[in-house]
PDB file of N, CA and C in Angstrom:
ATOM      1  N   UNK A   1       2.183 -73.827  30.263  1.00  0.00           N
ATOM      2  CA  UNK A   1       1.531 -74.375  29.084  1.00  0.00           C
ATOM      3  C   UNK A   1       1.582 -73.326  27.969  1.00  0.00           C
ATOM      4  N   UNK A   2       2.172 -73.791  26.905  1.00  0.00           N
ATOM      5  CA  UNK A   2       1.784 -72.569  25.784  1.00  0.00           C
ATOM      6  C   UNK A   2       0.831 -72.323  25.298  1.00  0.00           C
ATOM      7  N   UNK A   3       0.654 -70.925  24.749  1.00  0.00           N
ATOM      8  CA  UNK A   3      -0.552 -70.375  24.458  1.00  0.00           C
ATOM      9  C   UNK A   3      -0.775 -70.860  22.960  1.00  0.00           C
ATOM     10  N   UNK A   4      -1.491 -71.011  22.693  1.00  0.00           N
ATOM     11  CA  UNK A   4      -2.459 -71.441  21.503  1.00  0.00           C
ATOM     12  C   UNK A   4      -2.468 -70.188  20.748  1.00  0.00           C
ATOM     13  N   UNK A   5      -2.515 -70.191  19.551  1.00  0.00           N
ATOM     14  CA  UNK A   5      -2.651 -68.776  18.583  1.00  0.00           C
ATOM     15  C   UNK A   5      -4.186 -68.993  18.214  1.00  0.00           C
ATOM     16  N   UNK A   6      -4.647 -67.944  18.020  1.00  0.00           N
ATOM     17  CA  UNK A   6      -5.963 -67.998  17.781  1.00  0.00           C
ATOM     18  C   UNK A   6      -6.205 -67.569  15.899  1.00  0.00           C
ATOM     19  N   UNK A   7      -7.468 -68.618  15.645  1.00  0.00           N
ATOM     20  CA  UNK A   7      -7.152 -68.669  14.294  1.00  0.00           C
ATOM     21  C   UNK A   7      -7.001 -67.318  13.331  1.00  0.00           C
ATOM     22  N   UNK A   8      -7.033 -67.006  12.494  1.00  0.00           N
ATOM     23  CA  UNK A   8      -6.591 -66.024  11.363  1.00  0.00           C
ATOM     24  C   UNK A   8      -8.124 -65.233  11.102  1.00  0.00           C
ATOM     25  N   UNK A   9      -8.905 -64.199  11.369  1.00  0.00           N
ATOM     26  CA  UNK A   9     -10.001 -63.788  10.773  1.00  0.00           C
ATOM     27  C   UNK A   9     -10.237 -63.942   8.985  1.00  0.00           C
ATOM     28  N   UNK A  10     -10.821 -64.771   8.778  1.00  0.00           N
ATOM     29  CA  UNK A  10     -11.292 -65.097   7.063  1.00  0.00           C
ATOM     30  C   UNK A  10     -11.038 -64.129   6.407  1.00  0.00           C
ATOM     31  N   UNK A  11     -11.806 -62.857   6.842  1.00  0.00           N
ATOM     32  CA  UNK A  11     -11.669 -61.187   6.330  1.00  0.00           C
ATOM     33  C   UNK A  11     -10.320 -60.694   6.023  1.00  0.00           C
ATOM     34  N   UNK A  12      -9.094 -60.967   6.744  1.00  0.00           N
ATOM     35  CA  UNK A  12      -8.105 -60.963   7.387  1.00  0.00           C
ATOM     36  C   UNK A  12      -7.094 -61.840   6.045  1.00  0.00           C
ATOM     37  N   UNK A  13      -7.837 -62.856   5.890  1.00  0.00           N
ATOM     38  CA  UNK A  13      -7.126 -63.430   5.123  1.00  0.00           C
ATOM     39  C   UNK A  13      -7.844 -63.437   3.892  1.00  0.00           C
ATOM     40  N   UNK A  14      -8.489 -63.400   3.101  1.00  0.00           N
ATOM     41  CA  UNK A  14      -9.467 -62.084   2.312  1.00  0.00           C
ATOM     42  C   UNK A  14      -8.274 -61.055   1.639  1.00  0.00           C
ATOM     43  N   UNK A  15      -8.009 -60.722   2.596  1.00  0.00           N
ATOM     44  CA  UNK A  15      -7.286 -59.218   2.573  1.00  0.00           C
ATOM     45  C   UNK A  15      -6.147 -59.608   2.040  1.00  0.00           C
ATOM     46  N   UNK A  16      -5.242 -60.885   2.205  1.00  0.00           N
ATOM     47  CA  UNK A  16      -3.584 -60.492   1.965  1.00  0.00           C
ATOM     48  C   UNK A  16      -3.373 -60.030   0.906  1.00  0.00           C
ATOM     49  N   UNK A  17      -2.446 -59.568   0.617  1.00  0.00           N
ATOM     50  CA  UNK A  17      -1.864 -59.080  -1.163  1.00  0.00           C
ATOM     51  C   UNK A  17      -2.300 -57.778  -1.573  1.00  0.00           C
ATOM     52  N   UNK A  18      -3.116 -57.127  -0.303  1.00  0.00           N
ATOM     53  CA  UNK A  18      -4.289 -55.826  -1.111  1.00  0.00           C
ATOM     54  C   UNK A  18      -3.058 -54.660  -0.730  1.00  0.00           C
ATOM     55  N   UNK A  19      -3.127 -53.666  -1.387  1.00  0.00           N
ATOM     56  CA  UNK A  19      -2.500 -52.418  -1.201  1.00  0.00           C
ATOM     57  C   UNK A  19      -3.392 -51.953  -0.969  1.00  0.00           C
ATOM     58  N   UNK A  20      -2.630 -50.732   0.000  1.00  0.00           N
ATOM     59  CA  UNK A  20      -3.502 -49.709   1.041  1.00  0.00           C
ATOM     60  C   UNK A  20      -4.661 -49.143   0.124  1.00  0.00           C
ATOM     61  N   UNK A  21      -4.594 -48.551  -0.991  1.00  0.00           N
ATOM     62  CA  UNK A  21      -5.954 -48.275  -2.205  1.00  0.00           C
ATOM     63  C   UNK A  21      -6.802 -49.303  -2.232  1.00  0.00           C
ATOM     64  N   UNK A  22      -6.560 -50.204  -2.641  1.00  0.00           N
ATOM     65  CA  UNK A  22      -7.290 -51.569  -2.417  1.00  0.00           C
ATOM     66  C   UNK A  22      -8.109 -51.640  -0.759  1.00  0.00           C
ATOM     67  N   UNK A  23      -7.386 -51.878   0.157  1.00  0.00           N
ATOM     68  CA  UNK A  23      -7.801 -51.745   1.254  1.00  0.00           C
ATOM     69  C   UNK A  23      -9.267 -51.189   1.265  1.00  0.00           C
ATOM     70  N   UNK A  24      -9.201 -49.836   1.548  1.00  0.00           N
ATOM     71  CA  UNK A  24      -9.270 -49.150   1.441  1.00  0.00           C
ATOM     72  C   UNK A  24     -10.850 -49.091   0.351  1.00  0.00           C
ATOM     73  N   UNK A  25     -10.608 -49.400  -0.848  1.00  0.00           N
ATOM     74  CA  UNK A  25     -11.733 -49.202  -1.889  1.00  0.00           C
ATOM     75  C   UNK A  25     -12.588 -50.377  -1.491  1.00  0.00           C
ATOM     76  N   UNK A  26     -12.262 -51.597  -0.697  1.00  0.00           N
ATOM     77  CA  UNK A  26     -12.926 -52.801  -0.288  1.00  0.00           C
ATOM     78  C   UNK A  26     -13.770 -52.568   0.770  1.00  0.00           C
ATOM     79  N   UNK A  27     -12.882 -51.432   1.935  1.00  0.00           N
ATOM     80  CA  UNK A  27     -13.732 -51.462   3.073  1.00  0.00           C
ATOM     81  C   UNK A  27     -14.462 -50.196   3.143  1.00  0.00           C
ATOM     82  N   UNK A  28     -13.888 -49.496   2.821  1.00  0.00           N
ATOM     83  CA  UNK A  28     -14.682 -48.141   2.795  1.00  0.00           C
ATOM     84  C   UNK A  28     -14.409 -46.996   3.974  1.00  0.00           C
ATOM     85  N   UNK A  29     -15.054 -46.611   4.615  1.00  0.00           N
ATOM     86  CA  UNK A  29     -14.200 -45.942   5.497  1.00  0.00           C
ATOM     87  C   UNK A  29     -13.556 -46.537   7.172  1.00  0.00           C
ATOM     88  N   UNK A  30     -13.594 -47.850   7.359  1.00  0.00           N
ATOM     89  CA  UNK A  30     -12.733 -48.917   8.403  1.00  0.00           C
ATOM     90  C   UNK A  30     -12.881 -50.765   7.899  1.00  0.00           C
ATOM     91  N   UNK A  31     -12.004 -50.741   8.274  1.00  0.00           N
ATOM     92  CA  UNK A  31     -11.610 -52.151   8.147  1.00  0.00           C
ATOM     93  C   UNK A  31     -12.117 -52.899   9.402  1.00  0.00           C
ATOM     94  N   UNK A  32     -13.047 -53.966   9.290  1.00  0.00           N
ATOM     95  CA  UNK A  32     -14.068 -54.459   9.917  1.00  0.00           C
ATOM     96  C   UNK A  32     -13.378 -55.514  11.001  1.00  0.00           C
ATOM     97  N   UNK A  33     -12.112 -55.347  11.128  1.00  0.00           N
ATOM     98  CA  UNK A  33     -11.099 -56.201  12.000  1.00  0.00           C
ATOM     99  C   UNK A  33      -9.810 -55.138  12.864  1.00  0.00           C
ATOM    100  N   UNK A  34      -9.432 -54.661  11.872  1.00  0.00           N
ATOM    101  CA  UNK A  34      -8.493 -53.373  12.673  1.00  0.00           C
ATOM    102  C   UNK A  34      -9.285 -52.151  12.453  1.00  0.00           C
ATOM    103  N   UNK A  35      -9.884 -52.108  13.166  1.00  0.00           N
ATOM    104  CA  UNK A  35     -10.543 -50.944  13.564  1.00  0.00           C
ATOM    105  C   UNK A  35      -9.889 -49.164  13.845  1.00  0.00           C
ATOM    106  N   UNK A  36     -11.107 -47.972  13.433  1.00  0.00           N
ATOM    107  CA  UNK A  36     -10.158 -47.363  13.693  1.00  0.00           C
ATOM    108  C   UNK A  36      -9.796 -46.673  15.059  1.00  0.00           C
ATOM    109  N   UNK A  37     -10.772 -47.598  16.168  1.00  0.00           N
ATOM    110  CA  UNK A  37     -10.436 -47.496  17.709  1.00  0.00           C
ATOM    111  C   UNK A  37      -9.270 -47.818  17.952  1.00  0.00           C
ATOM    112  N   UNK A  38      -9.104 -49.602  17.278  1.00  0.00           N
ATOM    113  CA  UNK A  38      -7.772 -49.760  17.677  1.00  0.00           C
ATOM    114  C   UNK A  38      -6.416 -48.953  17.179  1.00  0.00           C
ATOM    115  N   UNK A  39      -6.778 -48.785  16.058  1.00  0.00           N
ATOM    116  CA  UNK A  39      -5.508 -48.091  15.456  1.00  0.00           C
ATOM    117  C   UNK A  39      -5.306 -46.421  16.512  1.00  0.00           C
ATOM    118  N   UNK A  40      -6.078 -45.840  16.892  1.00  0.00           N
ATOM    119  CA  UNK A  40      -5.936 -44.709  17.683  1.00  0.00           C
ATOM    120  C   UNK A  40      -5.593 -45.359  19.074  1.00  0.00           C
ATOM    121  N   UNK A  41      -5.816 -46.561  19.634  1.00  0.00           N
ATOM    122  CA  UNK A  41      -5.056 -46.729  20.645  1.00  0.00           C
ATOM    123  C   UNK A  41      -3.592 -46.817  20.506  1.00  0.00           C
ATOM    124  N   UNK A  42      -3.584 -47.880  19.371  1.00  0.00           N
ATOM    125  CA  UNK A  42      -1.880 -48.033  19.221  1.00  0.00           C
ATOM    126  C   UNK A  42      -1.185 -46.558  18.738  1.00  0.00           C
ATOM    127  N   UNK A  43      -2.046 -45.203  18.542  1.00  0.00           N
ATOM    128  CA  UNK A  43      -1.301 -43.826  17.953  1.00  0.00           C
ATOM    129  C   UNK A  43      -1.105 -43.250  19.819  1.00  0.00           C
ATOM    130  N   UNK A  44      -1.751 -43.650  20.728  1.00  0.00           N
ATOM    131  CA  UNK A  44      -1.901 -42.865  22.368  1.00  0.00           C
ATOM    132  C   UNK A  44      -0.866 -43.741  22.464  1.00  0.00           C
ATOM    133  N   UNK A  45      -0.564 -45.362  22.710  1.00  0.00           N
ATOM    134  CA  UNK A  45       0.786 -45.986  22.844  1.00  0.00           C
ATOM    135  C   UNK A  45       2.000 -45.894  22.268  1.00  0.00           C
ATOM    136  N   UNK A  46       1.760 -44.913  20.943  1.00  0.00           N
ATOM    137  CA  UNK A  46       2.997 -44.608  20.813  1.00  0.00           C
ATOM    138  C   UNK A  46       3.610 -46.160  20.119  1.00  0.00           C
ATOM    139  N   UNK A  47       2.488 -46.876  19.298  1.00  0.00           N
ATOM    140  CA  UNK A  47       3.137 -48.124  19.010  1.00  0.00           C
ATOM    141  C   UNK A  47       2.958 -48.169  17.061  1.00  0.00           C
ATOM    142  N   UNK A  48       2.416 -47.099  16.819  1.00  0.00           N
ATOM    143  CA  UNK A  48       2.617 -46.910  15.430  1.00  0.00           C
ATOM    144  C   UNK A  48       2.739 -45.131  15.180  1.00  0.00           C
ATOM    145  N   UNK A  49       3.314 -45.076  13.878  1.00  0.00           N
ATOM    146  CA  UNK A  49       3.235 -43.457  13.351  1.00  0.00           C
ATOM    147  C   UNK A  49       2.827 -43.666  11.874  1.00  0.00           C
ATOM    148  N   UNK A  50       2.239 -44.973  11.808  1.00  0.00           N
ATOM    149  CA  UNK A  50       1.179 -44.581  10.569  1.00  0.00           C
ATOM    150  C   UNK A  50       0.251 -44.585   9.883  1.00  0.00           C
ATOM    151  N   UNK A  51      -0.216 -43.939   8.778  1.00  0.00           N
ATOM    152  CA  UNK A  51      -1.926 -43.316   8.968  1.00  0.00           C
ATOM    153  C   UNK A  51      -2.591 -44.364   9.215  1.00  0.00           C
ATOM    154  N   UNK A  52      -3.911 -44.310   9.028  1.00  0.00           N
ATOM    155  CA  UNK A  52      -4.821 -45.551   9.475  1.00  0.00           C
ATOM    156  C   UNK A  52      -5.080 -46.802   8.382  1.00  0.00           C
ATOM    157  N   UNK A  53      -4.990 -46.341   7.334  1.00  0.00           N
ATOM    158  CA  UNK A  53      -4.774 -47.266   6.124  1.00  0.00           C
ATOM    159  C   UNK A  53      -3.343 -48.179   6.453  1.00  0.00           C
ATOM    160  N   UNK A  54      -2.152 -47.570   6.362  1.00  0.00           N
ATOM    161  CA  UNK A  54      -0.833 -48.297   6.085  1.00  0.00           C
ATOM    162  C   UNK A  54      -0.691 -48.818   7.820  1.00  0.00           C
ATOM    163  N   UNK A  55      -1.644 -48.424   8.522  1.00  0.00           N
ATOM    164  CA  UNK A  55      -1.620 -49.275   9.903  1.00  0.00           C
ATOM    165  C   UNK A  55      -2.211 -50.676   9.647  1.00  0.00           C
ATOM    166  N   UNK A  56      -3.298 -50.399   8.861  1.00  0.00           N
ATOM    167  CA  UNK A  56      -4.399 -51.764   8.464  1.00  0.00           C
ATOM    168  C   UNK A  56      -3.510 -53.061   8.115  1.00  0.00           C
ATOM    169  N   UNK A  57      -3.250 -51.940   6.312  1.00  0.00           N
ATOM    170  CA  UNK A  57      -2.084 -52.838   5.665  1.00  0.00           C
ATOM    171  C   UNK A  57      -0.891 -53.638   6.713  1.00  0.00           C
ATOM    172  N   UNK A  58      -0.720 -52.861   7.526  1.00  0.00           N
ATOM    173  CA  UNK A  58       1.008 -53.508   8.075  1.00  0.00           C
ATOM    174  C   UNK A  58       0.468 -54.860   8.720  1.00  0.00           C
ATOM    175  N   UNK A  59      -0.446 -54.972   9.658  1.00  0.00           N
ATOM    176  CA  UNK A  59      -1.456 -55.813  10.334  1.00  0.00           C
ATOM    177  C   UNK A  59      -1.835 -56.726   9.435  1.00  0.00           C
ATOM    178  N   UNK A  60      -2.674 -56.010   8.652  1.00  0.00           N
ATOM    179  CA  UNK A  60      -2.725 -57.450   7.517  1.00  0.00           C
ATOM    180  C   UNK A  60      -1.840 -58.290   6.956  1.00  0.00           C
ATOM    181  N   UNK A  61      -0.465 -57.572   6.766  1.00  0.00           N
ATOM    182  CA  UNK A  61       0.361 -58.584   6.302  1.00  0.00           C
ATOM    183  C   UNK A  61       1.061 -59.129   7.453  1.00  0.00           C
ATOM    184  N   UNK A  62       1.140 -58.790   8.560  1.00  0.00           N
ATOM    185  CA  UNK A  62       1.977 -59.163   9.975  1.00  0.00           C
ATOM    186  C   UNK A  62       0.663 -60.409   9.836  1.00  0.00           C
ATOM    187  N   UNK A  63      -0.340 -60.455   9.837  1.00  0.00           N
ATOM    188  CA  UNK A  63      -1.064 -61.318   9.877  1.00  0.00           C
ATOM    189  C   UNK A  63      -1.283 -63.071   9.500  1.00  0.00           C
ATOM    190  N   UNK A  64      -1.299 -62.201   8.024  1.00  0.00           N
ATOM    191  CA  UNK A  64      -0.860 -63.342   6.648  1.00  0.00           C
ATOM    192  C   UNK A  64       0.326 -63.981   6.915  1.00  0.00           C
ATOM    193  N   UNK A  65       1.259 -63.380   7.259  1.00  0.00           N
ATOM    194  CA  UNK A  65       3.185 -64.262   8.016  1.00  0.00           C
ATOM    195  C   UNK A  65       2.735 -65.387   9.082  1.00  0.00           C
ATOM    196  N   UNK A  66       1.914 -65.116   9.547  1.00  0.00           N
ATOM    197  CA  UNK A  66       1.595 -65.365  10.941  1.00  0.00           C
ATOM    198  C   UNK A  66       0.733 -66.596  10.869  1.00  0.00           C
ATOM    199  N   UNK A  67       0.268 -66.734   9.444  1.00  0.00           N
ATOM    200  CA  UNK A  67      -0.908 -68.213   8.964  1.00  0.00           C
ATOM    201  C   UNK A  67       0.292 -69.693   9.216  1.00  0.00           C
TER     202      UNK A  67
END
């Protein structure tokens, strides 16, 4: 059976179009959806190399594609 996508966080979509400054000046010091737990997991996996802002950003827009 295929999996179902689960809907889009509002916040998430809130967010599209923002540059990392933007980001950033909105949330203050973490983004209330990509967290900066998660983002340090994906830096131990070895599944991103970048900072925690342009990690947010990339997510957010991988996101927004994804509506």
């Amino acid at each position: 059976m295929p999996r179902t996508r689960d809907p889009i966080d509002p916040i998430v979509l809130d967010d599209r179009g923002l540059s990392v400054a933007q980001l950033q000046a909105k949330h203050g010091a973490q983004h209330p959806v990509f967290t900066q737990v998660l983002w340090e997991d994906a830096i131990a996996r070895r599944r991103t190399l970048d900072d925690y802002w342009g990690w947010v950003e990339y997510h957010v827009c991988l996101n927004n594609e994804n509506e």
